[in-house]
Structures are given as structure tokens and as C-alpha cells.
C-alpha atoms as a PDB file:
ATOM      1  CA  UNK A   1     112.316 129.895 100.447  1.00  0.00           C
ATOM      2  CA  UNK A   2     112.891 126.812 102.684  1.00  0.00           C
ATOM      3  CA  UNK A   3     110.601 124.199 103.652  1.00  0.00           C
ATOM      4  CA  UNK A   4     110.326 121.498 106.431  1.00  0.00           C
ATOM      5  CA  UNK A   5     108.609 118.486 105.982  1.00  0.00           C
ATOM      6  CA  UNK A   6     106.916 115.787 107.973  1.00  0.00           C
ATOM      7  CA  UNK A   7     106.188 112.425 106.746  1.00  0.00           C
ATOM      8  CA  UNK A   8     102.697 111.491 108.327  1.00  0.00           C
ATOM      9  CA  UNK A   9     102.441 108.008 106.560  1.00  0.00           C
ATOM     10  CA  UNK A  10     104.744 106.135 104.275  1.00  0.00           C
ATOM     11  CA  UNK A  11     102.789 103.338 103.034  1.00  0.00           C
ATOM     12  CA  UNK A  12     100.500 102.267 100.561  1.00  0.00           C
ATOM     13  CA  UNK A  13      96.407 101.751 100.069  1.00  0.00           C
ATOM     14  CA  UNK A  14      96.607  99.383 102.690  1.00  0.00           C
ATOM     15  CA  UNK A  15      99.271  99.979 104.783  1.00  0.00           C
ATOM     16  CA  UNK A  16     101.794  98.348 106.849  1.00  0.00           C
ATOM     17  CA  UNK A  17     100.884  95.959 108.456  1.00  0.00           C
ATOM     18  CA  UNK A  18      98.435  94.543 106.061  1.00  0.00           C
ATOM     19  CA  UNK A  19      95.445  92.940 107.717  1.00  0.00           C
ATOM     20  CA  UNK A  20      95.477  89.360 108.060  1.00  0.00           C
ATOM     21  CA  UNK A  21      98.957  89.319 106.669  1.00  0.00           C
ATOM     22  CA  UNK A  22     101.962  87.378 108.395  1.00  0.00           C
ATOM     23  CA  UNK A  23     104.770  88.184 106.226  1.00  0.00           C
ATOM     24  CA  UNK A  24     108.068  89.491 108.127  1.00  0.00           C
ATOM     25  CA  UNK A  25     107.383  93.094 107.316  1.00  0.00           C
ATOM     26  CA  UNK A  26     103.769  93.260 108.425  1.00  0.00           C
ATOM     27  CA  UNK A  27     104.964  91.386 111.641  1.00  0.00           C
ATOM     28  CA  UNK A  28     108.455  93.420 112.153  1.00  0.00           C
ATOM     29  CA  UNK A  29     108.845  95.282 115.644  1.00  0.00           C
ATOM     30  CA  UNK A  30     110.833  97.708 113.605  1.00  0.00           C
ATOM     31  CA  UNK A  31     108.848 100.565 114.087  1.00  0.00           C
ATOM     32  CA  UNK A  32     109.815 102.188 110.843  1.00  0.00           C
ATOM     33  CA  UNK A  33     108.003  99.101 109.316  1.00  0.00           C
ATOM     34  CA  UNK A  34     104.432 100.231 110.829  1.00  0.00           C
ATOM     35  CA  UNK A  35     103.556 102.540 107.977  1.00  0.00           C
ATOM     36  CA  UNK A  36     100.086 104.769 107.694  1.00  0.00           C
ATOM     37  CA  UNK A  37      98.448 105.774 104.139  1.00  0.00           C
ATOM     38  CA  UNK A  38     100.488 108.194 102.453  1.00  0.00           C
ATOM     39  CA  UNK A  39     100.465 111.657 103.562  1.00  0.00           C
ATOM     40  CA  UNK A  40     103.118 114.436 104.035  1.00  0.00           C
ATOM     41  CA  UNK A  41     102.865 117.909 106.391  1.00  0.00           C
ATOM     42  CA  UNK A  42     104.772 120.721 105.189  1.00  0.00           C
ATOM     43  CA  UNK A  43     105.369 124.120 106.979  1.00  0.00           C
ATOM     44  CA  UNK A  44     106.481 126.851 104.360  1.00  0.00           C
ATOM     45  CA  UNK A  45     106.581 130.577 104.407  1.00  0.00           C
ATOM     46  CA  UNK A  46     104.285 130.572 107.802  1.00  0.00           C
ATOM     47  CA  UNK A  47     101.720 127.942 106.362  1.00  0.00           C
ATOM     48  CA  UNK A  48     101.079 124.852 107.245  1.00  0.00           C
ATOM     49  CA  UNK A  49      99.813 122.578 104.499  1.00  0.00           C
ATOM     50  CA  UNK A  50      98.872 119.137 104.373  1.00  0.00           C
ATOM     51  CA  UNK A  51      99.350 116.735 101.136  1.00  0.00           C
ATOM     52  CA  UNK A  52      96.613 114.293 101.175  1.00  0.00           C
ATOM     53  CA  UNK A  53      93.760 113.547 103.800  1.00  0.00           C
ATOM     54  CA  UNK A  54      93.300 109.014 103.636  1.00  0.00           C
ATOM     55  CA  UNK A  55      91.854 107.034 105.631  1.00  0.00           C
ATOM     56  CA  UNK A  56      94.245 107.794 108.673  1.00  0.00           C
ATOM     57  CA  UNK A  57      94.265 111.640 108.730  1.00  0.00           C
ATOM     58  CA  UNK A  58      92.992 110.894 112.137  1.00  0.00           C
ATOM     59  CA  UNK A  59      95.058 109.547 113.721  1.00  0.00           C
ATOM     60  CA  UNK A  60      98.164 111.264 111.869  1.00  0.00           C
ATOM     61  CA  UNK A  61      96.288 114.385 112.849  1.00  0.00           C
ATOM     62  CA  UNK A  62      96.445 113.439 116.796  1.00  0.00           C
ATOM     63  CA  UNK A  63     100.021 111.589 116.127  1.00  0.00           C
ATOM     64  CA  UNK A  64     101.604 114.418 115.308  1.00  0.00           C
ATOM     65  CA  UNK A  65      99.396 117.006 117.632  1.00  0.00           C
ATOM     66  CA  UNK A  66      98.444 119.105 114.360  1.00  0.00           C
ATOM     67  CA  UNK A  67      96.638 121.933 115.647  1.00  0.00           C
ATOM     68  CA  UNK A  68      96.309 124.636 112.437  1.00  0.00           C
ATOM     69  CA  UNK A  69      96.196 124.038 108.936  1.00  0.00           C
ATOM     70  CA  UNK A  70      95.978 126.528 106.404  1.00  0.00           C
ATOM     71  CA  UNK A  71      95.327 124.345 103.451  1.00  0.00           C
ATOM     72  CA  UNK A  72      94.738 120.643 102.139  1.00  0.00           C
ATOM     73  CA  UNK A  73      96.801 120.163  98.760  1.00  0.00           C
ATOM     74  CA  UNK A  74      95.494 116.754  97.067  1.00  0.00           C
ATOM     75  CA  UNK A  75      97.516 114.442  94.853  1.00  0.00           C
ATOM     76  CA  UNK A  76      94.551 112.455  93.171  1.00  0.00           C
ATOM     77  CA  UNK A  77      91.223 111.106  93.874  1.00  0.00           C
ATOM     78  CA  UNK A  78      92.061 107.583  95.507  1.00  0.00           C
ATOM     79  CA  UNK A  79      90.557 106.791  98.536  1.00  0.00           C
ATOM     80  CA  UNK A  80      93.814 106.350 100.374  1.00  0.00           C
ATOM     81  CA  UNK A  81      94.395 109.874  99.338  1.00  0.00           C
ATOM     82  CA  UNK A  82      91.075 111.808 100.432  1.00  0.00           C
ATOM     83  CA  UNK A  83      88.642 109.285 102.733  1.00  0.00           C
ATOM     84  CA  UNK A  84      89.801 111.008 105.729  1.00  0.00           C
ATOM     85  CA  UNK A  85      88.545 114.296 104.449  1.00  0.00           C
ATOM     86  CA  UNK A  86      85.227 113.930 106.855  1.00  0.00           C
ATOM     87  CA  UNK A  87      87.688 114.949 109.865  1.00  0.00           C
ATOM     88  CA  UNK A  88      88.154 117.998 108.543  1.00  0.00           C
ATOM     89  CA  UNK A  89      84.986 118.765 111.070  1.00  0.00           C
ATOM     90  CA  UNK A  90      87.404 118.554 114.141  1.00  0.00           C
ATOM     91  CA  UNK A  91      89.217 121.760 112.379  1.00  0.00           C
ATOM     92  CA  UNK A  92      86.165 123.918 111.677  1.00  0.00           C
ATOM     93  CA  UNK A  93      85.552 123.407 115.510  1.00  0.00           C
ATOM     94  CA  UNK A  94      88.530 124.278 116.797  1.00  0.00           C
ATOM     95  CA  UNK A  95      90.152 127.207 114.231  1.00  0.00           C
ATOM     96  CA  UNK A  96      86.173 128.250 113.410  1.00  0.00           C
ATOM     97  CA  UNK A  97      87.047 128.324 109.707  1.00  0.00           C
ATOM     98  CA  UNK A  98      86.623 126.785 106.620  1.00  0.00           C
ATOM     99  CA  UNK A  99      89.207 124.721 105.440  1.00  0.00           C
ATOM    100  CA  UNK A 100      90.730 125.376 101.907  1.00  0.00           C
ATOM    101  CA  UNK A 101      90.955 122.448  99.436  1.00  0.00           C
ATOM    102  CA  UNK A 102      93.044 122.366  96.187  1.00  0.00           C
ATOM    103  CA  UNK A 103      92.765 119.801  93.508  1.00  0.00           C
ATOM    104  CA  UNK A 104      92.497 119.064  90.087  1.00  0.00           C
ATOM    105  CA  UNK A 105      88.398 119.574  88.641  1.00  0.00           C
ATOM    106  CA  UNK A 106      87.909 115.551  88.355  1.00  0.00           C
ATOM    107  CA  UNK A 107      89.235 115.029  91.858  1.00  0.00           C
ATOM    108  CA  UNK A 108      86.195 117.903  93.078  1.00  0.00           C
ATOM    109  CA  UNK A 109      84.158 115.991  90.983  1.00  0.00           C
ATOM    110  CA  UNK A 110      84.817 112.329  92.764  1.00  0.00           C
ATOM    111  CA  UNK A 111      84.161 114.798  96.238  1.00  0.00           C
ATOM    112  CA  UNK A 112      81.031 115.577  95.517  1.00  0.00           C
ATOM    113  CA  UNK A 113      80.264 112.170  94.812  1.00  0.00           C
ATOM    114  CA  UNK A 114      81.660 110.662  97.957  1.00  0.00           C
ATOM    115  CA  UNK A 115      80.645 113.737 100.240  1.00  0.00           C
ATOM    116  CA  UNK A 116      77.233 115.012  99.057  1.00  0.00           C
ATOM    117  CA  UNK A 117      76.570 116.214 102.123  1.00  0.00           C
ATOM    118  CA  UNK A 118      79.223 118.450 102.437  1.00  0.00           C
ATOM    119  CA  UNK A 119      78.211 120.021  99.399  1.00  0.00           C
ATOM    120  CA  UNK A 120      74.588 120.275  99.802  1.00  0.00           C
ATOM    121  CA  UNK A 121      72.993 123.966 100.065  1.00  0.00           C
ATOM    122  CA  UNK A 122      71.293 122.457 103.358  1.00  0.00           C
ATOM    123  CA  UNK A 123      73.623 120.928 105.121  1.00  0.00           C
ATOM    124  CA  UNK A 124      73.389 118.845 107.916  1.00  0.00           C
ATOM    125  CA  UNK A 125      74.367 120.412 111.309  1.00  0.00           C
ATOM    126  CA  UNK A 126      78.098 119.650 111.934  1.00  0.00           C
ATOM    127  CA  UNK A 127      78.981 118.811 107.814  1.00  0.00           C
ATOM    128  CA  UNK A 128      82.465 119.612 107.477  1.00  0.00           C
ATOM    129  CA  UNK A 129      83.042 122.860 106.100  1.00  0.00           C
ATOM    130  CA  UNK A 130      85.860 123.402 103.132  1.00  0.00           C
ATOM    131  CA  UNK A 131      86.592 125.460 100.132  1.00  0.00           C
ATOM    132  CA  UNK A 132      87.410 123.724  96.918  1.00  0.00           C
ATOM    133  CA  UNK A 133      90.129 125.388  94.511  1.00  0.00           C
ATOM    134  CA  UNK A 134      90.643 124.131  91.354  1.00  0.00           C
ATOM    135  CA  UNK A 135      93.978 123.774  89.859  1.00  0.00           C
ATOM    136  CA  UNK A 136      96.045 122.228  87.127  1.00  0.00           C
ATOM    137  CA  UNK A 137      99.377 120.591  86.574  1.00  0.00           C
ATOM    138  CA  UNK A 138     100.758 123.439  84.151  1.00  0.00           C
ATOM    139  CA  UNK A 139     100.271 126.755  86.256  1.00  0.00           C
ATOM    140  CA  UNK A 140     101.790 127.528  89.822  1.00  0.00           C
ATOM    141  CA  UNK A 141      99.157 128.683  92.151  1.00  0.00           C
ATOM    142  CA  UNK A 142      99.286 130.428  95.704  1.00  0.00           C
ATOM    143  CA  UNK A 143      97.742 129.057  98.903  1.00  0.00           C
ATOM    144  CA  UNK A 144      96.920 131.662 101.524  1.00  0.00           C
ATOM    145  CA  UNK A 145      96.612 131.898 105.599  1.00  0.00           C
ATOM    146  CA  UNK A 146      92.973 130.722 106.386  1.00  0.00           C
ATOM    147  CA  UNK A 147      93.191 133.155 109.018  1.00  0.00           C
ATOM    148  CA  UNK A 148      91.311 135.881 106.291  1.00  0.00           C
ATOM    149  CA  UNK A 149      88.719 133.165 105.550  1.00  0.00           C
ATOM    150  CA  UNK A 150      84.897 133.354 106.612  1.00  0.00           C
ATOM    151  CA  UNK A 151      84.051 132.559 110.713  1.00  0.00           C
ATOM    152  CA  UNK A 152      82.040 130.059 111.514  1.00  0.00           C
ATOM    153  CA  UNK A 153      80.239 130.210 114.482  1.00  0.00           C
ATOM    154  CA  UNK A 154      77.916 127.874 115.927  1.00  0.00           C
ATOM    155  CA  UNK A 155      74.285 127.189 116.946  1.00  0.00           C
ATOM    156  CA  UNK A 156      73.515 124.110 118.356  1.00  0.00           C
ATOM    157  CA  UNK A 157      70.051 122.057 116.573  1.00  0.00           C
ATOM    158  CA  UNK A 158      70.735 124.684 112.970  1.00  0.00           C
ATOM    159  CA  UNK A 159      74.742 124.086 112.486  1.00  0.00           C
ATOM    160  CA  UNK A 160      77.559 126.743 111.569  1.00  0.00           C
ATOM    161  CA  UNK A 161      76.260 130.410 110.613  1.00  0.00           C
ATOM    162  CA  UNK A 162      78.926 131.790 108.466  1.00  0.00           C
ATOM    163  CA  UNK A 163      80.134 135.762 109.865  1.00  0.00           C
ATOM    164  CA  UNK A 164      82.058 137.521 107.735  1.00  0.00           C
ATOM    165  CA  UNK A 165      85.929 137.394 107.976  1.00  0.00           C
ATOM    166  CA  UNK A 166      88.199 139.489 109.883  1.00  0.00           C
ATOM    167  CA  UNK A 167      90.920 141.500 108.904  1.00  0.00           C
ATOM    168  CA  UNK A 168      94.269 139.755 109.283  1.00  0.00           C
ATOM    169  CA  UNK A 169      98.045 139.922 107.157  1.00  0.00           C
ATOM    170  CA  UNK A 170      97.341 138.278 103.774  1.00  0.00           C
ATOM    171  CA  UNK A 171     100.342 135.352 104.487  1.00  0.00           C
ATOM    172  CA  UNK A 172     100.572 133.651 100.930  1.00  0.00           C
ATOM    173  CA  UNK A 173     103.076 131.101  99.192  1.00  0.00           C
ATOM    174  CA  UNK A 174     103.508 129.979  95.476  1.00  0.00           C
ATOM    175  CA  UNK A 175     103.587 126.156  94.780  1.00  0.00           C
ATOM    176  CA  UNK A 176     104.686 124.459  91.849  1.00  0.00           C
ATOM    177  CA  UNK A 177     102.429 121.342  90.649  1.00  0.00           C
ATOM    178  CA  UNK A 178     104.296 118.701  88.998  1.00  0.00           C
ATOM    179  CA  UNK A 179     102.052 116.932  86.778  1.00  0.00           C
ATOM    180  CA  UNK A 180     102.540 113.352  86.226  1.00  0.00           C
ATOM    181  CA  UNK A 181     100.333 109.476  85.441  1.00  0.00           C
ATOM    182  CA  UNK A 182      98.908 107.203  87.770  1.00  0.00           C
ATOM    183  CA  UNK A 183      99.601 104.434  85.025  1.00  0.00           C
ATOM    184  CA  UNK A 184     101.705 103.346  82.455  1.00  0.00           C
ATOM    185  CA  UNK A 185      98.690 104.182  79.332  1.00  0.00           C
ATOM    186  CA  UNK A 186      98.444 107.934  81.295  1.00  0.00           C
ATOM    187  CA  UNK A 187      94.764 106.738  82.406  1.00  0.00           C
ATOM    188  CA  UNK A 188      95.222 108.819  86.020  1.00  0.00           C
ATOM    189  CA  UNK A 189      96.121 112.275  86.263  1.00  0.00           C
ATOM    190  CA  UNK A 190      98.408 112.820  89.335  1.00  0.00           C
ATOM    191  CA  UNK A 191      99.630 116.077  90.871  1.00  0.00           C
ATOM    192  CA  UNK A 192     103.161 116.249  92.851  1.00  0.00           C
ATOM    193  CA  UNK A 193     103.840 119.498  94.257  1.00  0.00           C
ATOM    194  CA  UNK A 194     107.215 121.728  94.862  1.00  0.00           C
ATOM    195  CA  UNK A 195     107.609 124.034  98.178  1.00  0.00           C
ATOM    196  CA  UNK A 196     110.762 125.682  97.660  1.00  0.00           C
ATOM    197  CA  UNK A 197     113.442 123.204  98.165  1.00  0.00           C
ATOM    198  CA  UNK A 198     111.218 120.337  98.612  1.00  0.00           C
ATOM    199  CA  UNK A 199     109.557 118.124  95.845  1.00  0.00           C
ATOM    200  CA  UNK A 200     106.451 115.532  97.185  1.00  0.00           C
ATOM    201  CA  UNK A 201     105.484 113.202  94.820  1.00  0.00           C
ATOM    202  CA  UNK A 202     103.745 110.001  95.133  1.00  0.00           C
ATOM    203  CA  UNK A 203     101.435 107.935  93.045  1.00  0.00           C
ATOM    204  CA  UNK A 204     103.169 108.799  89.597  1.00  0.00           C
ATOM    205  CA  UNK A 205     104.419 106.579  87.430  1.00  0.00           C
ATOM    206  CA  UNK A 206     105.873 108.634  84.755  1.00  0.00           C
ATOM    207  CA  UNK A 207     105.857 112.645  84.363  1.00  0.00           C
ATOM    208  CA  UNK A 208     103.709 114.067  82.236  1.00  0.00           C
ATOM    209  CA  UNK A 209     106.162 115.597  79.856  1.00  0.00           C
ATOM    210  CA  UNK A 210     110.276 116.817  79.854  1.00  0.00           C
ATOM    211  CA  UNK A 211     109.052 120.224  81.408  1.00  0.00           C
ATOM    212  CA  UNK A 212     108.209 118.625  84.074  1.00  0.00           C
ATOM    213  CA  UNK A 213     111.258 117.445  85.195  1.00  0.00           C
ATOM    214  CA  UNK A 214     112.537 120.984  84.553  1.00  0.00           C
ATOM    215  CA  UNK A 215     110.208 122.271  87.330  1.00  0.00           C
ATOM    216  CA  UNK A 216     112.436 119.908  89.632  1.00  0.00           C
ATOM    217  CA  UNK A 217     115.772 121.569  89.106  1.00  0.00           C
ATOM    218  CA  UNK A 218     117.552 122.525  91.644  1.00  0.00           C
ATOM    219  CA  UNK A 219     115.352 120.975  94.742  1.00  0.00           C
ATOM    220  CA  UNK A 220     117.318 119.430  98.145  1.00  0.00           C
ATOM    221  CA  UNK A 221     115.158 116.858  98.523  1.00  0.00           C
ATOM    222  CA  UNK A 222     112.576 115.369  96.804  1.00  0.00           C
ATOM    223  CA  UNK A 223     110.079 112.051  97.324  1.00  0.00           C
ATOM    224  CA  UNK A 224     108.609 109.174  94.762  1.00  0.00           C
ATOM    225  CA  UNK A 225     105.820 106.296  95.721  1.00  0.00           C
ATOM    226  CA  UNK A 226     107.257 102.863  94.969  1.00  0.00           C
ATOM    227  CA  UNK A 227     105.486  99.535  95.897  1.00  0.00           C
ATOM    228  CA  UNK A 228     108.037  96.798  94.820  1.00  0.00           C
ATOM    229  CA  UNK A 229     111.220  96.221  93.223  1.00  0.00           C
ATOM    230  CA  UNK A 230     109.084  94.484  89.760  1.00  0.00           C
ATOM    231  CA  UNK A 231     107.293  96.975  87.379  1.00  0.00           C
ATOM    232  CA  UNK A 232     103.900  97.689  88.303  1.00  0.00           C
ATOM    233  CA  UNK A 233     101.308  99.371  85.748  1.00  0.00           C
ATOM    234  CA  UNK A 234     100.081 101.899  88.323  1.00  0.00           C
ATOM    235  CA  UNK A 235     103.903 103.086  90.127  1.00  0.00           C
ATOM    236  CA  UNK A 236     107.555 102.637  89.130  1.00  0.00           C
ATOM    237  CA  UNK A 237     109.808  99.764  89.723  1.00  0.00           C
ATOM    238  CA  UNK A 238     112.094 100.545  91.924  1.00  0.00           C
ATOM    239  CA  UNK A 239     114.882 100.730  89.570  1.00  0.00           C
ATOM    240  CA  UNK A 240     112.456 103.401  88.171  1.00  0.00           C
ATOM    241  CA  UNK A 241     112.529 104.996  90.884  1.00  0.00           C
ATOM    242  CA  UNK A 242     115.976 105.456  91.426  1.00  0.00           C
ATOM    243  CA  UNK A 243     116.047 106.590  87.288  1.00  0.00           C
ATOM    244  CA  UNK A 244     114.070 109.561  88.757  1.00  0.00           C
ATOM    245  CA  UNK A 245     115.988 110.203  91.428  1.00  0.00           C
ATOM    246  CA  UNK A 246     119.120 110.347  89.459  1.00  0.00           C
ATOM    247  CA  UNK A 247     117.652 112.509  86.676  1.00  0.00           C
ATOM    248  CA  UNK A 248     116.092 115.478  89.506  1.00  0.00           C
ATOM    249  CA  UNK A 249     119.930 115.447  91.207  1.00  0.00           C
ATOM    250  CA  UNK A 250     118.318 116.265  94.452  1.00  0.00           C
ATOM    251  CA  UNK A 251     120.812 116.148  97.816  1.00  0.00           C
ATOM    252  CA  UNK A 252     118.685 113.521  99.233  1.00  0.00           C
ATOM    253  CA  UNK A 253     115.929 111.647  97.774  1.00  0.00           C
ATOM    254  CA  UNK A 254     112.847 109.518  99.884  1.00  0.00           C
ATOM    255  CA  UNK A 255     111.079 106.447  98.544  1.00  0.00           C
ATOM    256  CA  UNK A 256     107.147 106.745 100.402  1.00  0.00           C
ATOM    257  CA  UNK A 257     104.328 105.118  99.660  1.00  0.00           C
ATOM    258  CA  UNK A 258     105.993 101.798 100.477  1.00  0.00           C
ATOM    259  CA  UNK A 259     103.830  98.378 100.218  1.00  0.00           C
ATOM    260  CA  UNK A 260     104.971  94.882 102.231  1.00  0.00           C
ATOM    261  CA  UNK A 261     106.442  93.670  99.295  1.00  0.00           C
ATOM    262  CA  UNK A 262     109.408  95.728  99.621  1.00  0.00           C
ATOM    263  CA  UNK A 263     111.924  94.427 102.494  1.00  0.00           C
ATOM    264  CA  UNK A 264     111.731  95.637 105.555  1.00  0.00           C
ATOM    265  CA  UNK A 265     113.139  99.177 106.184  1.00  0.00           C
ATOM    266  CA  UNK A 266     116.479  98.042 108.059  1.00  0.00           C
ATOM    267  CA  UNK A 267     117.133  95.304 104.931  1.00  0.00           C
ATOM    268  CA  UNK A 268     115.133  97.871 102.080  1.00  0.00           C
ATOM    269  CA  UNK A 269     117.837 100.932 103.318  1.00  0.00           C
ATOM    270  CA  UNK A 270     121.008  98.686 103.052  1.00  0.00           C
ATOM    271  CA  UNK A 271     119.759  98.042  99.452  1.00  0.00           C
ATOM    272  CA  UNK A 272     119.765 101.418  98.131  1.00  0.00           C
ATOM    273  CA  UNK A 273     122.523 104.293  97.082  1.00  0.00           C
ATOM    274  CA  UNK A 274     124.006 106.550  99.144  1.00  0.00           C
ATOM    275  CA  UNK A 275     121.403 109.738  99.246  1.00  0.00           C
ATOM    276  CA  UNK A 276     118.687 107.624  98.746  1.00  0.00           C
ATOM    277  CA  UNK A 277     116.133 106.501 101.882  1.00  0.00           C
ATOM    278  CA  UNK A 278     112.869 104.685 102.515  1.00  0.00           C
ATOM    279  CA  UNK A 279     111.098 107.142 104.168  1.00  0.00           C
ATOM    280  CA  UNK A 280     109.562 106.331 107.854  1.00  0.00           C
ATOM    281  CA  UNK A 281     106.210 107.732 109.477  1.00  0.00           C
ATOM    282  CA  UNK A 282     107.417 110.812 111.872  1.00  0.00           C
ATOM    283  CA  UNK A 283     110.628 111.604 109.365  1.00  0.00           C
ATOM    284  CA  UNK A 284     111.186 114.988 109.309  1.00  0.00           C
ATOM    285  CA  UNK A 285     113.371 116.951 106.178  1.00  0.00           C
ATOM    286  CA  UNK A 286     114.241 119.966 105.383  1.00  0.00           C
END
């Protein structure tokens, strides 16, 4: 099964530009070089799923006029990666629905932390409303249409009563998590994730294991976070990078999660093989 991909933001935890920063890439008219948090749309087999909710879901949300999503897949527990997640509201409005979450248990746990409220057995009227799902790095798991999922319908001054769902075509696809390290010492577990013919991953400096790599054979296209060319404890250098991209064999290959210390995209794509590309906010693959 075939997937299409949109890349909603390319950069790292704090984007391009950088504030207060006057280096040529933060101050570059290139629009290629203006880069949100990290965060990728994918449409496969009907769904549409969103890796990663930061601190711009926002305005990637209204960028890109997303209008449905059937689930939020989750990479790791950084703020760049989930402190949009209060948005989510704005969706319960508008599809009157839940919206489905799936993460690793320690990335639920840092949730509950940071969004109590949305958790709480009272909640305050207007709370965003979400499902978590639990999942690991070693299994494949399926993500279904919300459309089957609980209504929620609203009274103003008490918040969302929850109706039971309505019958509608059980639309489901399998994904692949591709478990890797958000450090050199394995401190940070990270999930990629494979839809089809597409591989995402980000914030992973080395796989967890051999297997791994094994669960990328055979993709078109896959992605990997780099912040600069020198090794860094938390991502790969880019010659590390381009390691990875050599060993998976995809057609095309995508550097994301791009920081100012890497050149500018005009000079940073004239410095890289042939198949591989620094990725760009509004790129679409697949």
C-alpha cells in the first residue's frame, strides 16, 4: 500500500529562524530556509495521520488547511514533539470526536504530567478530548478511522457529553514502529514509523538493534533528523546520516529536523548525493 506524505515542519526545537539570531540562514529569504518544529502528515489507506503535535501544530494545522485527522502517531516526549497537543480542542469541535493518540507508556506518562487537565475525571469545559494507545517499538499496530469513535456533543457552562458512536466502515491500516535512541548512551527511547513505502524518522541517533533496519527494506523513501555536519550526542552527524541512508537503499531519502547550523537549503542541497534532499516545510512525497 502507498503513502503520500507532507512535510509540515523541517526544523529543529527551535526552529528556523532562531530568535534573536542573525546568522545567514535565520535571515535567508529562501523560503525553504523558514522551517517549523518537526512534524510530518501522512494520508494512507483512507487515513489521515499526523506524526508529532509541537509547538506549531497550529499554525501547520491552518497552513496546510487540515480539516480531519484520524490519528496522532508520536515520536517521543520532547516538547517540540507534543506542546501543541492542547489544539487538539479545535478538532473535537469541528469532527465532534475524540482524537486517538499513540505513543510509547513513558511518553503517556510525561502527558499526564504536562496536561492534567485533560486527564482529569472532571474536566474543565472545553479540555481537549483524546484517546491514548500505548505501543512499543517491537510490534506493528493498526490505527483506525475515528469516524467509529464516541460523539461528543456539547453543552455550553458543563462541556462535551459523550453519545455513543455510530455505526460506520471499520477503515484500518497496519504501521510498522521503528525503534531507535535519542542519544548516543540509548538514554531516550524514540519511535520512527513505516506506512507502506514511506519510512519517518526523526530524533534517532542510532537504531535500536539490526532488526530494525530490516523493518526498512524495501521502502521508496524514507526521512532522518540531522542538526549539523559535527557529531552530536543526541542526533547523527551528517555523515551519519547519509551511513543510514545508504544502508535502508531507499529511492530517495530526506534529511528533516534541520537546525541553523546546517547551510542554507540552496548551499546544504548542492552538498549532498544524488537521491538525497533537505527536506522543506510544504514538501510533498510519495
Amino acid at each position: 500500500m502507498r503513502a503520500k506524505l507532507t512535510f509540515l515542519g523541517t526544523g529543529t526545537s527551535s526552529g528556523i529562524p532562531m530568535i534573536a539570531c542573525d546568522c545567514d540562514v535565520c535571515r535567508s529569504a529562501d523560503p525553504r530556509d523558514k522551517r517549523l518544529r518537526a512534524s510530518a502528515l501522512v494520508e494512507y489507506g483512507g487515513l489521515t495521520i499526523l506524526v508529532d503535535a509541537g509547538p506549531d501544530f497550529r499554525c501547520q494545522m491552518l497552513r496546510q488547511d487540515v480539516r480531519h485527522l484520524d490519528a496522532i502517531l508520536l515520536t517521543h516526549n520532547h516538547k517540540d514533539h507534543t506542546g501543541g497537543l492542547d489544539d487538539i480542542r479545535a478538532f473535537n469541535v469541528a469532527e465532534r470526536h475524540p482524537v486517538n493518540i499513540w505513543c510509547e507508556k513513558y511518553v503517556e506518562d510525561t502527558l499526564r504530567r504536562e496536561y492534567a487537565y485533560a486527564f482529569a475525571e472532571q474536566k474543565y469545559p472545553g479540555a481537549p478530548e483524546w484517546r491514548v494507545h500505548n505501543i512499543d517499538g517491537a510490534h506493528p499496530f493498526r490505527v483506525h478511522s475515528n469516524a467509529n469513535e464516541e460523539i461528543l456533543s456539547w453543552e455550553k457552562g458543563f462541556g462535551y457529553h459523550h453519545l455513543p458512536p455510530q455505526s460506520a466502515p471499520d477503515a484500518s491500516v497496519e504501521i510498522i514502529p521503528i525503534h531507535g535512541w535519542h542519544h548516543r548512551e540509548k538514554k531516550l527511547s524514540v519511535l520512527g514509523y513505516r506506512f507502506g513505502n514511506i519510512a519517518y524518522l526523526t530524533d534517532i541517533k542510532q537504531l535500536d538493534s539490526e532488526a530494525e533496519l530490516e523493518k526498512l527494506k524495501g521502502v521508496e523513501y524514507v526521512t532522518l533528523g540531522c542538526v549539523k555536519v559535527e557529531d552530536h550526542h543526541a542526533h547523527p552527524s551528517l555523515q551519519e546520516t547519509l551511513d543510514f541512508f545508504a544502508k535502508v537503499g531507499a529511492r530517495e531519502s530526506y534529511i528533516t529536523h534541520l537546525s541553523h547550523q546546517l547551510p542554507r537549503h540552496a548551499v546544504f542541497a548542492d552538498m549532498l548525493p544524488p537521491h538525497v534532499h533537505p527536506a522543506y516545510d510544504g514538501l510533498v512525497i510519495g
